[in-house]
Protein backbone atom coordinates (compact mmCIF):
# COMPACT_ATOMS: atom_id res chain seq x y z
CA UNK A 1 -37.24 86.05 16.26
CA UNK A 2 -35.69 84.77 13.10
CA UNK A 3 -32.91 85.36 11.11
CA UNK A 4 -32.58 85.29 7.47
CA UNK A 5 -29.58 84.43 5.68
CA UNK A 6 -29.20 85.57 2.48
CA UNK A 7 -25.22 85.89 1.94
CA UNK A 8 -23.32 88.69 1.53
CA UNK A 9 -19.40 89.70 2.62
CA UNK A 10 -21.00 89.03 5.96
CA UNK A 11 -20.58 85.60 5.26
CA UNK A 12 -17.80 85.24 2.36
CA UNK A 13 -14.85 83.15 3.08
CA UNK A 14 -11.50 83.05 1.20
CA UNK A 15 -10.92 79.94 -1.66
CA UNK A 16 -7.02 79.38 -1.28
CA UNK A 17 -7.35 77.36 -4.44
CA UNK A 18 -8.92 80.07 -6.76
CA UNK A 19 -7.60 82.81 -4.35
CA UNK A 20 -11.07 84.72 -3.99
CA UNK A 21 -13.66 85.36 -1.83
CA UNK A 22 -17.19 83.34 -2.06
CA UNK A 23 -20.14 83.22 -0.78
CA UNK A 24 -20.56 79.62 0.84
CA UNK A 25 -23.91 78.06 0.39
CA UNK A 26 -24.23 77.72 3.90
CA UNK A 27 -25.40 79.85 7.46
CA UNK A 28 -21.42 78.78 9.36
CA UNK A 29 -20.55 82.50 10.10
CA UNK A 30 -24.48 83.56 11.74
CA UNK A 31 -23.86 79.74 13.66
CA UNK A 32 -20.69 80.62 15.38
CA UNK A 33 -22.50 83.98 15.93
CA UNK A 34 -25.46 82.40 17.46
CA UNK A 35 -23.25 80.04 19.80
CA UNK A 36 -22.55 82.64 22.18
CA UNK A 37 -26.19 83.41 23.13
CA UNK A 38 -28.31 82.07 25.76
CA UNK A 39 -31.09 82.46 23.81
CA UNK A 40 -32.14 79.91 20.52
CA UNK A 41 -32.94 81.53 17.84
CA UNK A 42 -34.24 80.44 14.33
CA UNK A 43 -32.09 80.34 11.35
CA UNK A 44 -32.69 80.30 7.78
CA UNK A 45 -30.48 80.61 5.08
CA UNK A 46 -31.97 81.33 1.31
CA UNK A 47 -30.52 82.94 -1.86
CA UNK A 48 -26.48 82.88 -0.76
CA UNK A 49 -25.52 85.29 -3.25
CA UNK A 50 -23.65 88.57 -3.07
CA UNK A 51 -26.11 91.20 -3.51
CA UNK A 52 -24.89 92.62 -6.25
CA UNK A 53 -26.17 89.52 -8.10
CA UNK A 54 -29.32 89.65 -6.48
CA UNK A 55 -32.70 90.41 -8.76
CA UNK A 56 -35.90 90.45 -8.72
CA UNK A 57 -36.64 87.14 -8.76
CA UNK A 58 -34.46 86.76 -5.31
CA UNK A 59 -35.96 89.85 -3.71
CA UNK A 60 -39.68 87.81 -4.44
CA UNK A 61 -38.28 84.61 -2.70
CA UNK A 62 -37.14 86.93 0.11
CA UNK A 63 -40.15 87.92 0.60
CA UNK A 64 -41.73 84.80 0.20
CA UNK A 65 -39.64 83.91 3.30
CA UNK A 66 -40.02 86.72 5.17
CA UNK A 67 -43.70 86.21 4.59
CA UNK A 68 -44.20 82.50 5.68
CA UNK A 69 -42.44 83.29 9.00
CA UNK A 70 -44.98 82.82 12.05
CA UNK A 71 -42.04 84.85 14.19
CA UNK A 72 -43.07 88.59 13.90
CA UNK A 73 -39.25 89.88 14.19
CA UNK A 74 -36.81 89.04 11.27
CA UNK A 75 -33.39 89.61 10.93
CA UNK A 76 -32.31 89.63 7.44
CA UNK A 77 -28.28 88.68 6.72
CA UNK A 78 -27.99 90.75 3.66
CA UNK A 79 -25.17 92.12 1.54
CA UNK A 80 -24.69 95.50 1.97
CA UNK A 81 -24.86 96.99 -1.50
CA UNK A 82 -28.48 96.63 -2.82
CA UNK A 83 -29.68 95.49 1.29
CA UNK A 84 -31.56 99.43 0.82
CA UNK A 85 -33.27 97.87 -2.91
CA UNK A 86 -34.66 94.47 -1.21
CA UNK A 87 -35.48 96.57 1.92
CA UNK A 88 -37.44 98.48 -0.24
CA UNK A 89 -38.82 95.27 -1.78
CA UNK A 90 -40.06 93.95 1.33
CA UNK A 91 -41.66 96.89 2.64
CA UNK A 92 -43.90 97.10 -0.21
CA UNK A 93 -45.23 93.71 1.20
CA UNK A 94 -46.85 95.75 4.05
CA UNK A 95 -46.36 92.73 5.69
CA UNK A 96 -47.36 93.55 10.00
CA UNK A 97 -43.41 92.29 11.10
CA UNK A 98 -40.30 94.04 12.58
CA UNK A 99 -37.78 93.46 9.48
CA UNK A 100 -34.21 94.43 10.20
CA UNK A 101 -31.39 94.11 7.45
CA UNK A 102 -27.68 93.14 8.50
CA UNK A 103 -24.69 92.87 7.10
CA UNK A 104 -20.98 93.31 6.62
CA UNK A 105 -18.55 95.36 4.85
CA UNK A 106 -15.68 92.96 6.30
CA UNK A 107 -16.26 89.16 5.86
CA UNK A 108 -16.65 87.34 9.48
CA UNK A 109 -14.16 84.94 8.54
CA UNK A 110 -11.54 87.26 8.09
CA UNK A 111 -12.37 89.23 11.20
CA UNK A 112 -15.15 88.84 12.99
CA UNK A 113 -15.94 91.59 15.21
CA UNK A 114 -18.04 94.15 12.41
CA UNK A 115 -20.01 90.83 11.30
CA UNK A 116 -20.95 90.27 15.44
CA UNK A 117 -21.47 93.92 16.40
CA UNK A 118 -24.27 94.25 13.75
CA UNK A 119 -25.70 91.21 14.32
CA UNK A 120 -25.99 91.79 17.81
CA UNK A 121 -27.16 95.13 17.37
CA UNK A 122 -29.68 94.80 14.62
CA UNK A 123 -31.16 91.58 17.46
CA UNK A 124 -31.52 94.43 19.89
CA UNK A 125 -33.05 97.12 18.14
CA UNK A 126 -35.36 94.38 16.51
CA UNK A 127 -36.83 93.68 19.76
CA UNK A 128 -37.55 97.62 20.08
CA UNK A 129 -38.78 98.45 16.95
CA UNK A 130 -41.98 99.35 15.57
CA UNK A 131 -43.60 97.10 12.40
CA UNK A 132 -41.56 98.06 9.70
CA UNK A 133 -38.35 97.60 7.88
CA UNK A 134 -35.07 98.73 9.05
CA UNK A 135 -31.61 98.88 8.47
CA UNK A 136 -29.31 98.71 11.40
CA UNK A 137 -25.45 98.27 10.48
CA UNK A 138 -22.09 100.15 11.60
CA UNK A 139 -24.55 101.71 14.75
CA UNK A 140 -26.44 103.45 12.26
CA UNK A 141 -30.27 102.63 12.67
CA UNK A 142 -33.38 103.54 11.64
CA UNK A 143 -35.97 102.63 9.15
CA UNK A 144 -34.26 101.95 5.61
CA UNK A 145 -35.94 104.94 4.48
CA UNK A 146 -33.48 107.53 6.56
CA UNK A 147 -29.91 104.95 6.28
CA UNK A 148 -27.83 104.46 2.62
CA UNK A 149 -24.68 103.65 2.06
CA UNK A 150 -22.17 105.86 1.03
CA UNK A 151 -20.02 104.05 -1.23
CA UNK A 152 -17.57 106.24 -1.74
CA UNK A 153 -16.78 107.02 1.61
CA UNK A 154 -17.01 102.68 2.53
CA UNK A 155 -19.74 103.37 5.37
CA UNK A 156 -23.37 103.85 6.37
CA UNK A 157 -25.26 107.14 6.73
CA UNK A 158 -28.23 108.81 7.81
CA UNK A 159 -30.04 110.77 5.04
């Protein structure tokens, strides 16, 4: 298994300075995650933007990634308003993996228990899934085909 760090509120910490959140160009919130497992598991961080600001050419390198991973399961970190557009993305890939995408609606940083409970779940259902992308966040779970966010209501769906 891998993860895939791409950014996101999962990871975006507060700037006292400027006094906003940012997305730090580094993998610090899916680290303290990862401490509290028995098992290693590989890391990656690419991209570190919100994914609103996310394009094409980011989806490509995402899939690029994703691609040129020898592990068969990835976990994508992923912010959670286009996560459905690059899930899309990479399953036109065909690519023969287990892709699960993550994320946050609350920053870890600021509270850390939504960022950890869909980690932990989207690890879980990764190792039961069939080839195929997913989205797993907020206990909602299936293939990103039958989960979208419902922005006006702040959560995830089935469809």
């Amino acid at each position: 298994m891998r993860i895939i760090n791409t950014g996101g509120t999962f990871n975006k910490r507060y700037d006292p300075i400027k006094g906003e959140l940012f997305v730090p160009q580094d993998n610090r919130a899916v680290e303290e995650i990862l401490k509290s497992l028995v098992e290693d598991i590989s890391l990656e961080g690419v991209i570190y933007k919100d994914s609103l600001e996310m394009d094409q050419q980011d989806r490509m390198k995402l899939g690029e990634t994703i691609a040129q991973c020898t592990e068969k399961i990835i976990i994508v970190v992923h912010g959670t308003d286009t996560m459905d557009r690059s899930a899309e993305y990479i399953e036109s890939l065909g690519l023969d993996k287990v892709v699960v995408f993550t994320g946050a609606m609350i920053p870890f940083h600021i509270d850390p228990i939504e960022a950890t409970a869909n980690l932990g779940m989207a690890m879980g259902y990764a190792r039961n899934a069939s080839t195929g992308v997913h989205i797993v966040i907020q206990g909602v779970m299936s293939s990103f085909k039958q989960v979208k966010k419902n922005k006006s209501a702040g959560k995830f769906e089935y469809v």
